[in-house]
C-alpha atoms as a PDB file:
ATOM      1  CA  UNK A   1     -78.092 147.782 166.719  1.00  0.00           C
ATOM      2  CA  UNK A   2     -75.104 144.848 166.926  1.00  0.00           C
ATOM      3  CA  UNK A   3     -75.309 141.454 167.494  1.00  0.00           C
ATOM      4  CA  UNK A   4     -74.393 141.837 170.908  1.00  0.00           C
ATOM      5  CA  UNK A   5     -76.663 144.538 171.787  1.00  0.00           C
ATOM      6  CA  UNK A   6     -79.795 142.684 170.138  1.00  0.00           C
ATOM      7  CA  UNK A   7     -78.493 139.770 172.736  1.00  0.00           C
ATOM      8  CA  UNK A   8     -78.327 141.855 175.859  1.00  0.00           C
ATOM      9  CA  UNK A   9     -81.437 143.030 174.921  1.00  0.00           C
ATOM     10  CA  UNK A  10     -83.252 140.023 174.593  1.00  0.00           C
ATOM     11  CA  UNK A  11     -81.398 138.264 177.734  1.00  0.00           C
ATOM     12  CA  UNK A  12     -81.336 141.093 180.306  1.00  0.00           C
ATOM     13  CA  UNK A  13     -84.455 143.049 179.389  1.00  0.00           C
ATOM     14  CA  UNK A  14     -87.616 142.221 179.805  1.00  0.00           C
ATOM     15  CA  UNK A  15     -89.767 145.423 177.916  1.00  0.00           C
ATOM     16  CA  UNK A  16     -89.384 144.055 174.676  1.00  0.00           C
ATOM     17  CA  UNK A  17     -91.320 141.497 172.942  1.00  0.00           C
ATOM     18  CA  UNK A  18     -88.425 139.500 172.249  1.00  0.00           C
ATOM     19  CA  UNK A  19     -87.030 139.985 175.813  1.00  0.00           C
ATOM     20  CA  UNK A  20     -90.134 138.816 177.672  1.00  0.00           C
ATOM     21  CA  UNK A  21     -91.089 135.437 175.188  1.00  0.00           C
ATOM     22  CA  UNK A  22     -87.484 135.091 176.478  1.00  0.00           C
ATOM     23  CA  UNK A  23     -87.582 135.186 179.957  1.00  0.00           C
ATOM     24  CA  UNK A  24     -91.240 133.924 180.486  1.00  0.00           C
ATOM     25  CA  UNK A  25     -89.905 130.540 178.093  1.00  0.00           C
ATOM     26  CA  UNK A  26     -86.138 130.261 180.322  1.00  0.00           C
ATOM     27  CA  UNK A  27     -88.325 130.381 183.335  1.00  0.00           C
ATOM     28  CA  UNK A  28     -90.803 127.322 182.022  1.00  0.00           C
ATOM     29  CA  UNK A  29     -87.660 125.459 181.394  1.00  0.00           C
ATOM     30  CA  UNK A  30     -86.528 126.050 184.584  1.00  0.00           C
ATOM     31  CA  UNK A  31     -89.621 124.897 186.421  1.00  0.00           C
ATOM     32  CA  UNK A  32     -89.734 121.905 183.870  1.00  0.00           C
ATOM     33  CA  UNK A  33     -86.390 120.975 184.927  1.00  0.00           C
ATOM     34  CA  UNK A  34     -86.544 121.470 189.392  1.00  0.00           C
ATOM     35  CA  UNK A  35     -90.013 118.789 188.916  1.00  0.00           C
ATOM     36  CA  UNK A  36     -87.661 116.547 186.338  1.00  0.00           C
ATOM     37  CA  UNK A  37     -85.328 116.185 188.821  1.00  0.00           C
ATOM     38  CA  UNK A  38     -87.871 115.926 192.037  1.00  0.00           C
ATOM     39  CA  UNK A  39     -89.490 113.096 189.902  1.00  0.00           C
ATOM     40  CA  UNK A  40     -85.836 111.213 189.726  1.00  0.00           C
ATOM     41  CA  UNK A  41     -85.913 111.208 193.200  1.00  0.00           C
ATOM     42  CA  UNK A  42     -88.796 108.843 193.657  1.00  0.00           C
ATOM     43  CA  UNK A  43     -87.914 105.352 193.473  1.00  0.00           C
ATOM     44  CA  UNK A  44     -91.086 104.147 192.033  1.00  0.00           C
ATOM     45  CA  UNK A  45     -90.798 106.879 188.489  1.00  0.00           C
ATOM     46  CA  UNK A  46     -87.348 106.691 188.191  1.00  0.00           C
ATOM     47  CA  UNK A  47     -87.426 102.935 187.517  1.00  0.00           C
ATOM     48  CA  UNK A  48     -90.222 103.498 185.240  1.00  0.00           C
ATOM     49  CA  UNK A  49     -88.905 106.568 183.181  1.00  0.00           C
ATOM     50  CA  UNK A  50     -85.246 107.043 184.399  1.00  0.00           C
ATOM     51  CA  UNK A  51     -83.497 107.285 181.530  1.00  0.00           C
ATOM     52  CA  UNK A  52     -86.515 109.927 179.589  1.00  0.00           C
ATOM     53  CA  UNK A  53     -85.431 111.485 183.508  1.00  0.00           C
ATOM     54  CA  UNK A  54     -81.993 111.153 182.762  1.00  0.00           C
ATOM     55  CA  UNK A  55     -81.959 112.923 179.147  1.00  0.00           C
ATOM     56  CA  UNK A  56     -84.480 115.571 180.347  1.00  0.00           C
ATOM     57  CA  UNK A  57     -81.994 116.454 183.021  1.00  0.00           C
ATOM     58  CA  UNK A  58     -78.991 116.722 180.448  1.00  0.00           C
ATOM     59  CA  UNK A  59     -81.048 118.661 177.949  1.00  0.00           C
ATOM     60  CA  UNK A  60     -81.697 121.262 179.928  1.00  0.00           C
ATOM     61  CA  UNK A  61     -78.663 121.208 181.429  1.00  0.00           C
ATOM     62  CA  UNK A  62     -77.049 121.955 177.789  1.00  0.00           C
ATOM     63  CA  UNK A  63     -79.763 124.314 177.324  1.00  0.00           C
ATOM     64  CA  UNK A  64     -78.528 126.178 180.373  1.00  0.00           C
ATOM     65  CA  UNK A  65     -75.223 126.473 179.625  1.00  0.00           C
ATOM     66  CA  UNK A  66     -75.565 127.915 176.475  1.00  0.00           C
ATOM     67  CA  UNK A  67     -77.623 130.267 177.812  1.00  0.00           C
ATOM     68  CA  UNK A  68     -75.111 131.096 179.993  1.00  0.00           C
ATOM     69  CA  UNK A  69     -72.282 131.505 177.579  1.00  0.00           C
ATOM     70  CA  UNK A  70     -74.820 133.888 175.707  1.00  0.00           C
ATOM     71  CA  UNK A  71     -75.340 135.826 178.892  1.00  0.00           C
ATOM     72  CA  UNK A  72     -71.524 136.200 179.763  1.00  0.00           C
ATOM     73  CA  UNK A  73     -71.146 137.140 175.815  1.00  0.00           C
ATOM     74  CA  UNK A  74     -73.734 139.895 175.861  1.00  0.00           C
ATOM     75  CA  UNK A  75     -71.922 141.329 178.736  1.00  0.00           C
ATOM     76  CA  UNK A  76     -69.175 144.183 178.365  1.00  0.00           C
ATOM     77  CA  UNK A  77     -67.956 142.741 181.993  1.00  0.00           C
ATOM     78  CA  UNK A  78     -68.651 139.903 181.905  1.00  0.00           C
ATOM     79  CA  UNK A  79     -66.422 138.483 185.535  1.00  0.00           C
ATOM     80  CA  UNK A  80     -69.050 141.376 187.007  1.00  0.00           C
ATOM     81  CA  UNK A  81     -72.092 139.490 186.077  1.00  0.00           C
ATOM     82  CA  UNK A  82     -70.220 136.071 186.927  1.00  0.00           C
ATOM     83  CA  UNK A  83     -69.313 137.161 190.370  1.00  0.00           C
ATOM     84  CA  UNK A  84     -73.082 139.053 190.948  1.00  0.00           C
ATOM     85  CA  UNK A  85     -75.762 136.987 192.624  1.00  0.00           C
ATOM     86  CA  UNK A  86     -77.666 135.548 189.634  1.00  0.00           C
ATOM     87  CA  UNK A  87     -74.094 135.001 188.356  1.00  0.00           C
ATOM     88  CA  UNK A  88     -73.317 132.215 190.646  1.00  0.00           C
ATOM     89  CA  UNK A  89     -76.975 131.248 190.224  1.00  0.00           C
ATOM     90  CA  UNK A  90     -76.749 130.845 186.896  1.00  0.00           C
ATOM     91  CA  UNK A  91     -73.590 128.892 187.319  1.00  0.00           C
ATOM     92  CA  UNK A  92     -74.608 126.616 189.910  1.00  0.00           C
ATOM     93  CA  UNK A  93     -77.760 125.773 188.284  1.00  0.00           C
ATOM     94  CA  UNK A  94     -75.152 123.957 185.232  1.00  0.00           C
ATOM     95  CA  UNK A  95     -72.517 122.440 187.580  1.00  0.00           C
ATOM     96  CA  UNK A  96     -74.049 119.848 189.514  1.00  0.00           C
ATOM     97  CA  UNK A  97     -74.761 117.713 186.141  1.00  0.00           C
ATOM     98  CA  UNK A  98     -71.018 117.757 185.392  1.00  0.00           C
ATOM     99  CA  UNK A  99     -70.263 116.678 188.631  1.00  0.00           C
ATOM    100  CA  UNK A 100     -72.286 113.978 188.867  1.00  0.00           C
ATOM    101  CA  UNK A 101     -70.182 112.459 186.343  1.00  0.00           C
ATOM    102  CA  UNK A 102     -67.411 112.642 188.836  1.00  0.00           C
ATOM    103  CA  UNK A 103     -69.614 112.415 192.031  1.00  0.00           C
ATOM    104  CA  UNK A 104     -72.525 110.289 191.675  1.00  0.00           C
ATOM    105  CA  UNK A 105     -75.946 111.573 193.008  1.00  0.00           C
ATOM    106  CA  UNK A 106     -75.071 115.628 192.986  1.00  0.00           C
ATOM    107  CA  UNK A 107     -77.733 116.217 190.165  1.00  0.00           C
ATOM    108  CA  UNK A 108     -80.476 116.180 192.913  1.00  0.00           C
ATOM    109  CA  UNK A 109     -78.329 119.753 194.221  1.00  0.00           C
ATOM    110  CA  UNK A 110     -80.350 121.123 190.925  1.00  0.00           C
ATOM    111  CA  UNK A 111     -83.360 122.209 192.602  1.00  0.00           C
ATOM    112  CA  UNK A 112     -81.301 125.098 193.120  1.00  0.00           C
ATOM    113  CA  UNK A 113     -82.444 126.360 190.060  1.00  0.00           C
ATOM    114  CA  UNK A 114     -85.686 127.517 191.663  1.00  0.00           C
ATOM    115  CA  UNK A 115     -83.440 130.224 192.383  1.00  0.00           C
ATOM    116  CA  UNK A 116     -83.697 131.666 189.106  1.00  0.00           C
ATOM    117  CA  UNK A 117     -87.016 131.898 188.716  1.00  0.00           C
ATOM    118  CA  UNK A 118     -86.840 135.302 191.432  1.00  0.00           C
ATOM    119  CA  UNK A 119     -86.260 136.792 187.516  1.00  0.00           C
ATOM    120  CA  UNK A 120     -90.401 136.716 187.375  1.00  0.00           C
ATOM    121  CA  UNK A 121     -90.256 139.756 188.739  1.00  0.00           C
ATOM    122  CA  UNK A 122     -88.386 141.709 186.327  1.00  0.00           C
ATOM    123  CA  UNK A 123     -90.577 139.710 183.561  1.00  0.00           C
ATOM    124  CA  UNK A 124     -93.758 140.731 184.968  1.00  0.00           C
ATOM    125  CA  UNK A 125     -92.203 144.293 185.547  1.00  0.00           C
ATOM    126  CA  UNK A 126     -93.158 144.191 189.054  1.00  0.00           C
ATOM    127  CA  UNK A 127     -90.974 146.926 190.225  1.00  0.00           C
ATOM    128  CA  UNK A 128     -92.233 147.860 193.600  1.00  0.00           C
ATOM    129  CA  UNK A 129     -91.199 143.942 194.841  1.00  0.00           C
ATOM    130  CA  UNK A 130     -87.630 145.118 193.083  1.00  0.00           C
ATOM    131  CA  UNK A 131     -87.789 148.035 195.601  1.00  0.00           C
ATOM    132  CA  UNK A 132     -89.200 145.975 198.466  1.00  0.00           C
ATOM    133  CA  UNK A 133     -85.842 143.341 197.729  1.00  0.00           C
ATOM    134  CA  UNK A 134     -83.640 146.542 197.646  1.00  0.00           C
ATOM    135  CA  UNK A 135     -85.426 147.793 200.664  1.00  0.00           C
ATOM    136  CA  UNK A 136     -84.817 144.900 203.047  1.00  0.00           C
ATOM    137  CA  UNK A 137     -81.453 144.371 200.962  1.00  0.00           C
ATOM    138  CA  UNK A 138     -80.260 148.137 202.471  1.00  0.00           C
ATOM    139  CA  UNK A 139     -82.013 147.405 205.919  1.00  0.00           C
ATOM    140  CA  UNK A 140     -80.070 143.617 206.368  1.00  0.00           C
ATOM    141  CA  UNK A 141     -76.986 145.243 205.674  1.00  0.00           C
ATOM    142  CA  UNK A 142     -76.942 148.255 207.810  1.00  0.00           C
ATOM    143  CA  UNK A 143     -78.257 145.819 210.923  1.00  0.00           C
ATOM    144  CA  UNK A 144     -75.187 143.426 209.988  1.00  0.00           C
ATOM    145  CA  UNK A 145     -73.303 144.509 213.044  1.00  0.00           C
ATOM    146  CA  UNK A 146     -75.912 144.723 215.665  1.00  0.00           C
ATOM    147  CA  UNK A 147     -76.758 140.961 214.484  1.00  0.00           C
ATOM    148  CA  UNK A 148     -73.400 139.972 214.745  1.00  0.00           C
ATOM    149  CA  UNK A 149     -72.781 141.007 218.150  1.00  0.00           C
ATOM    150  CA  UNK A 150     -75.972 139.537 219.222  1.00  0.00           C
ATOM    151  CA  UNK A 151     -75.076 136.257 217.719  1.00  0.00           C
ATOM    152  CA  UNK A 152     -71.494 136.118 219.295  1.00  0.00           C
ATOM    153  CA  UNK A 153     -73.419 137.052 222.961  1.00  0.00           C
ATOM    154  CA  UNK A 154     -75.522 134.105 221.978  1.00  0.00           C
ATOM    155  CA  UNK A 155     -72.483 131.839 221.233  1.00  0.00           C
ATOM    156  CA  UNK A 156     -71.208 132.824 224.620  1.00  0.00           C
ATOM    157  CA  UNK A 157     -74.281 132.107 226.467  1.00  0.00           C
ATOM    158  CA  UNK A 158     -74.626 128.244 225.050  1.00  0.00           C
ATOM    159  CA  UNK A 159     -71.228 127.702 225.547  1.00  0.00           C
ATOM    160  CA  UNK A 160     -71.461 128.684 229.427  1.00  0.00           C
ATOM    161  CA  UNK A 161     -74.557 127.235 229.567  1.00  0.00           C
ATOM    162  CA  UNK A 162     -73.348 124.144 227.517  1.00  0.00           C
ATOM    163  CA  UNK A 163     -70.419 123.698 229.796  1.00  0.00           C
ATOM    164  CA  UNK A 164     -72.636 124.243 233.069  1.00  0.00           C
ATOM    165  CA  UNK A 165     -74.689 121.347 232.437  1.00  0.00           C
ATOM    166  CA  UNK A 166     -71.499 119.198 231.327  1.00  0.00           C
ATOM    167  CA  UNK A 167     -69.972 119.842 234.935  1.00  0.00           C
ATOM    168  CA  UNK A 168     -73.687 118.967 236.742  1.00  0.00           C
ATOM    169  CA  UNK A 169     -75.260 116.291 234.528  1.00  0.00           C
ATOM    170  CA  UNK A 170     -74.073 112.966 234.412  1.00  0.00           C
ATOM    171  CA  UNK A 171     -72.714 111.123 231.204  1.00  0.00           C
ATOM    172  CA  UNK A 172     -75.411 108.563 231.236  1.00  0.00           C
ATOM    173  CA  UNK A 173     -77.916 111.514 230.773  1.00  0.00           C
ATOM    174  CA  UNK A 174     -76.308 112.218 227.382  1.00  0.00           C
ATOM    175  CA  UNK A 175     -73.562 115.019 228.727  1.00  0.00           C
ATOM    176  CA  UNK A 176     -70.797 113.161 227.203  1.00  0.00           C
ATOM    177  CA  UNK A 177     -68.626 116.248 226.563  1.00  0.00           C
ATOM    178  CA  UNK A 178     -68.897 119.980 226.310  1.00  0.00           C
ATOM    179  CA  UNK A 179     -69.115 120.119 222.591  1.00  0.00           C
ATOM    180  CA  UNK A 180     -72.188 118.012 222.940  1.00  0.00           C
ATOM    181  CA  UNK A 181     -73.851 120.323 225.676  1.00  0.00           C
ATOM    182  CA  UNK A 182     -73.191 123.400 223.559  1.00  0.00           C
ATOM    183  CA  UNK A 183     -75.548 121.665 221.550  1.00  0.00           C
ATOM    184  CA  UNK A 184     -77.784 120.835 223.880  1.00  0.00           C
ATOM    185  CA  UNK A 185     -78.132 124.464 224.764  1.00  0.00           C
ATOM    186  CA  UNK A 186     -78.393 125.678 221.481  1.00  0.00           C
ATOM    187  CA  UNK A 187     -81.201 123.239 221.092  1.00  0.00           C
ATOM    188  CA  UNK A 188     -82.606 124.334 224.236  1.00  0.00           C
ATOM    189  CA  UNK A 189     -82.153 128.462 224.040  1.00  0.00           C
ATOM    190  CA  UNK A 190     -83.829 128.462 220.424  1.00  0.00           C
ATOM    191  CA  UNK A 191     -86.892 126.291 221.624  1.00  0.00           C
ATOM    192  CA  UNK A 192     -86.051 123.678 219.211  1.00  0.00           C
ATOM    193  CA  UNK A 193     -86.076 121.121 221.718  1.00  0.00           C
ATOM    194  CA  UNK A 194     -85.388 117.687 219.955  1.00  0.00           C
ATOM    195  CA  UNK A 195     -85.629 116.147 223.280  1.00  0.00           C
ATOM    196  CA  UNK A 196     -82.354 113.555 222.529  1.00  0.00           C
ATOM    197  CA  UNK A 197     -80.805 114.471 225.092  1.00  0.00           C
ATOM    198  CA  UNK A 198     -82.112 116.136 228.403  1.00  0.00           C
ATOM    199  CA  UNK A 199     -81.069 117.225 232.294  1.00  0.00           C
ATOM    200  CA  UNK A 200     -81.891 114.528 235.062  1.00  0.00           C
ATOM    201  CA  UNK A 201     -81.186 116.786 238.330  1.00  0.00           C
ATOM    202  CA  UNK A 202     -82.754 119.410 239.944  1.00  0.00           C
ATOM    203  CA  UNK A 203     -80.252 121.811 239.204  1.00  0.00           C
ATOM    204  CA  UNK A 204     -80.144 121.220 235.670  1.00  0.00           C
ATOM    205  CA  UNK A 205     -83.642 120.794 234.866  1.00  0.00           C
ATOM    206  CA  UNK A 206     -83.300 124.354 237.117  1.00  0.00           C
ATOM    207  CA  UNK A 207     -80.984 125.812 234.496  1.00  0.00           C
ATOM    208  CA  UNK A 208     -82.916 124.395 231.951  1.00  0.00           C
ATOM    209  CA  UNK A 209     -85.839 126.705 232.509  1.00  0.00           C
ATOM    210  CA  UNK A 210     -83.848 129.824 232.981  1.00  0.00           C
ATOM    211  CA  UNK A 211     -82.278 128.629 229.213  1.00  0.00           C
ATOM    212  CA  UNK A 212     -85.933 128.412 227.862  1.00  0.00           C
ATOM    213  CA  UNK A 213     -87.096 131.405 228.798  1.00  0.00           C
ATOM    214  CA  UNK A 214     -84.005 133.320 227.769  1.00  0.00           C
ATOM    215  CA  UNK A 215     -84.599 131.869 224.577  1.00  0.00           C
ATOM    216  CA  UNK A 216     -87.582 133.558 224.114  1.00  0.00           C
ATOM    217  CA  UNK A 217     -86.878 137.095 224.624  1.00  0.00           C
ATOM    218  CA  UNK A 218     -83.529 136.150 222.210  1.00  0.00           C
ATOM    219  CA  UNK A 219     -86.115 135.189 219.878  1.00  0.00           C
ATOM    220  CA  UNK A 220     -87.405 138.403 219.436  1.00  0.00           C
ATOM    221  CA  UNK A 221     -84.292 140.671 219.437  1.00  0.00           C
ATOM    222  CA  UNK A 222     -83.590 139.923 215.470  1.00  0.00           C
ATOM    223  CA  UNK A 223     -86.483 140.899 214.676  1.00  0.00           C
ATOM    224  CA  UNK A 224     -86.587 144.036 216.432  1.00  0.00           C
ATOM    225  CA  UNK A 225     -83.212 144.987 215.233  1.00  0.00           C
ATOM    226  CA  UNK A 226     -84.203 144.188 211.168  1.00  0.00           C
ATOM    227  CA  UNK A 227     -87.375 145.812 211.733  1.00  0.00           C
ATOM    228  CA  UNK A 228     -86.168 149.275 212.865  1.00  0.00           C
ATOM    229  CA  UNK A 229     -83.748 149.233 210.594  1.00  0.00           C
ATOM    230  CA  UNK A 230     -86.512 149.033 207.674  1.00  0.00           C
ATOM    231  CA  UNK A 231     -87.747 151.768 209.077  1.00  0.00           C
ATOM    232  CA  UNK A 232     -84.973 153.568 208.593  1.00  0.00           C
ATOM    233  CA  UNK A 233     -84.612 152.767 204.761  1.00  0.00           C
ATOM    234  CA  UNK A 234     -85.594 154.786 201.970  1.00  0.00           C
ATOM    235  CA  UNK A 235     -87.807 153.720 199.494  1.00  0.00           C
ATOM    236  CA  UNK A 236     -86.816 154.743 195.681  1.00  0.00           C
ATOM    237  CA  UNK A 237     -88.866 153.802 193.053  1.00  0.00           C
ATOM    238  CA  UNK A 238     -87.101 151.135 191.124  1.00  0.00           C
ATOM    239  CA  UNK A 239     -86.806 149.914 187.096  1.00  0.00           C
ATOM    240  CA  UNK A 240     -86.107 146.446 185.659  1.00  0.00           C
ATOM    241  CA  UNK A 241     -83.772 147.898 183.349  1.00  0.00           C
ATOM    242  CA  UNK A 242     -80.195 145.874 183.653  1.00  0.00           C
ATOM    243  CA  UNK A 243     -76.777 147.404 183.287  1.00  0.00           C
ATOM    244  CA  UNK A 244     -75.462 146.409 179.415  1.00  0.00           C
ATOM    245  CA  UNK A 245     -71.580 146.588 181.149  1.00  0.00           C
ATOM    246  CA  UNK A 246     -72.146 144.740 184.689  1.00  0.00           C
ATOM    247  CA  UNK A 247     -75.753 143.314 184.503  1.00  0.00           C
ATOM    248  CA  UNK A 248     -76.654 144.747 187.402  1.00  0.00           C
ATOM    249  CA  UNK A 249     -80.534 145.957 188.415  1.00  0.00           C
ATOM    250  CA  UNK A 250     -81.997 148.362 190.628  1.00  0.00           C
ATOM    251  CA  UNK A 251     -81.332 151.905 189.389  1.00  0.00           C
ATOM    252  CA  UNK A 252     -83.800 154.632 189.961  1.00  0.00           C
ATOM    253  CA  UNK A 253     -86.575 154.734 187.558  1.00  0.00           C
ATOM    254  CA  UNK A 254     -84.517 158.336 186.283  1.00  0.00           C
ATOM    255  CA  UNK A 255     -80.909 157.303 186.496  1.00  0.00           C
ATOM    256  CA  UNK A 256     -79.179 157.494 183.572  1.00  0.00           C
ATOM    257  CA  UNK A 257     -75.910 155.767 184.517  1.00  0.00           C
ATOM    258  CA  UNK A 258     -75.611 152.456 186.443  1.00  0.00           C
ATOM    259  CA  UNK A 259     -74.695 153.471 189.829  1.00  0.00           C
ATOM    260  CA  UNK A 260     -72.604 150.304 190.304  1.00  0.00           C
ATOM    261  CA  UNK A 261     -70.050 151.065 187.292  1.00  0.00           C
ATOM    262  CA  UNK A 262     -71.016 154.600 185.709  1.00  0.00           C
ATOM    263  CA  UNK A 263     -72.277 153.156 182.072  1.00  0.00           C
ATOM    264  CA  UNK A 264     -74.474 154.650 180.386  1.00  0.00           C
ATOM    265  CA  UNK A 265     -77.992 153.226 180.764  1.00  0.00           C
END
């Protein structure tokens, strides 16, 4: 076995020894470093301990990025593990450090490295949540259209509704322009209701109503639409193995080839 392989093996997998110590240590590092950088944002601690904050923050930050050099390195494609989900993940959890160098106060956008501990599942080899993800992964995508039409009837309905109440409700009842009553219906038709801004007259406290209760029978069309669609999927039974060429997860249990690039498993 190469260098490289040994690597991959270690990084990617998590049925060996070596590969789970791995992942079950990366993901303690990762939760150590989200509650570092909750902690910097209370005023109180990071007075006290900002700069033990500050040099936890970079460590792991380091830590991270060699990691993912390493990962990129194990990879034979290594733009198709860069470009996958944990990819940008992986990346994202590095770059606000650097850019806080440049842009002071981005570190706090590190908490998205809570992201990456979704890899418990592949540690714990808790395959049937891989298929559940793949599941509702199949059933959002196939229901992408119906939601999108529903969304752009939505838009349409808040901004006729929106510029309705702009044309009957006075300025001085916070109508100050059709941009602003869009969101006022929004508000309205998803039950929100903030309550900054609402309809003095009849007829607008009239339309009002009608808004509410279209909102919720909109409420539950979503749902309805994801949910039949899950019904629909099929449910394979799933491994944690990981693609040495493109890193990617979620092949049958008996597939021999990575269905997203045809190497050999």
């Amino acid at each position: 076995m190469t260098f490289r392989t040994r690597l991959h093996e270690i990084i990617f997998e998590a049925d060996t020894p070596g590969g789970k110590l791995f992942d079950v240590l990366l993901i303690l590092s990762i939760i150590v470093s989200v509650i570092l950088v909750m902690l910097d944002s209370v005023s109180s601690i990071q007075q006290s301990f900002g700069k033990l904050l500050y040099l936890g923050e970079w460590f792991f930050t380091i830590l991270f990025t060699i990691e993912y050099i390493l990962r990129l390195y194990s990879i034979g494609r290594p733009l198709a593990y860069a470009t996958s989900f944990f990819g940008w993940v992986d990346l994202l959890a590095i770059l606000p450090s650097y850019l806080s160098i440049i842009f002071p106060g981005t570190h706090y956008l590190l908490v998205i490295r809570i992201l990456r501990v979704l890899r418990i599942f592949r540690v714990l080899k808790l395959a049937q949540y891989l298929g559940e993800i793949h599941t509702l992964n199949r059933a959002l995508l196939a229901s992408r259209r119906k939601i999108t039409v529903f969304l752009f009837v939505v838009l349409t309905l808040v901004v006729i509704f929106g510029s309705l109440m702009y044309l009957i409700e006075d300025p001085e009842h916070g109508f100050t322009s059709i941009p602003r009553s869009i969101y006022w219906a929004i508000v309205t038709l998803t039950t929100v209701g903030y309550g900054d801004i609402s309809p003095q007259t009849a007829l607008g406290q009239a339309i009002s109503a009608i808004i509410m209760i279209i909102g919720y029978g909109i409420i539950a069309v979503p749902t309805g639409i994801v949910t039949a669609e899950l019904t629909q999927a099929y449910k394979k039974n799933i491994s944690t193995q990981a693609c040495r060429q493109c890193s990617a997860e979620g092949h049958d249990s008996d597939a021999k080839h990575c269905k997203h690039c045809g190497a050999e498993l």
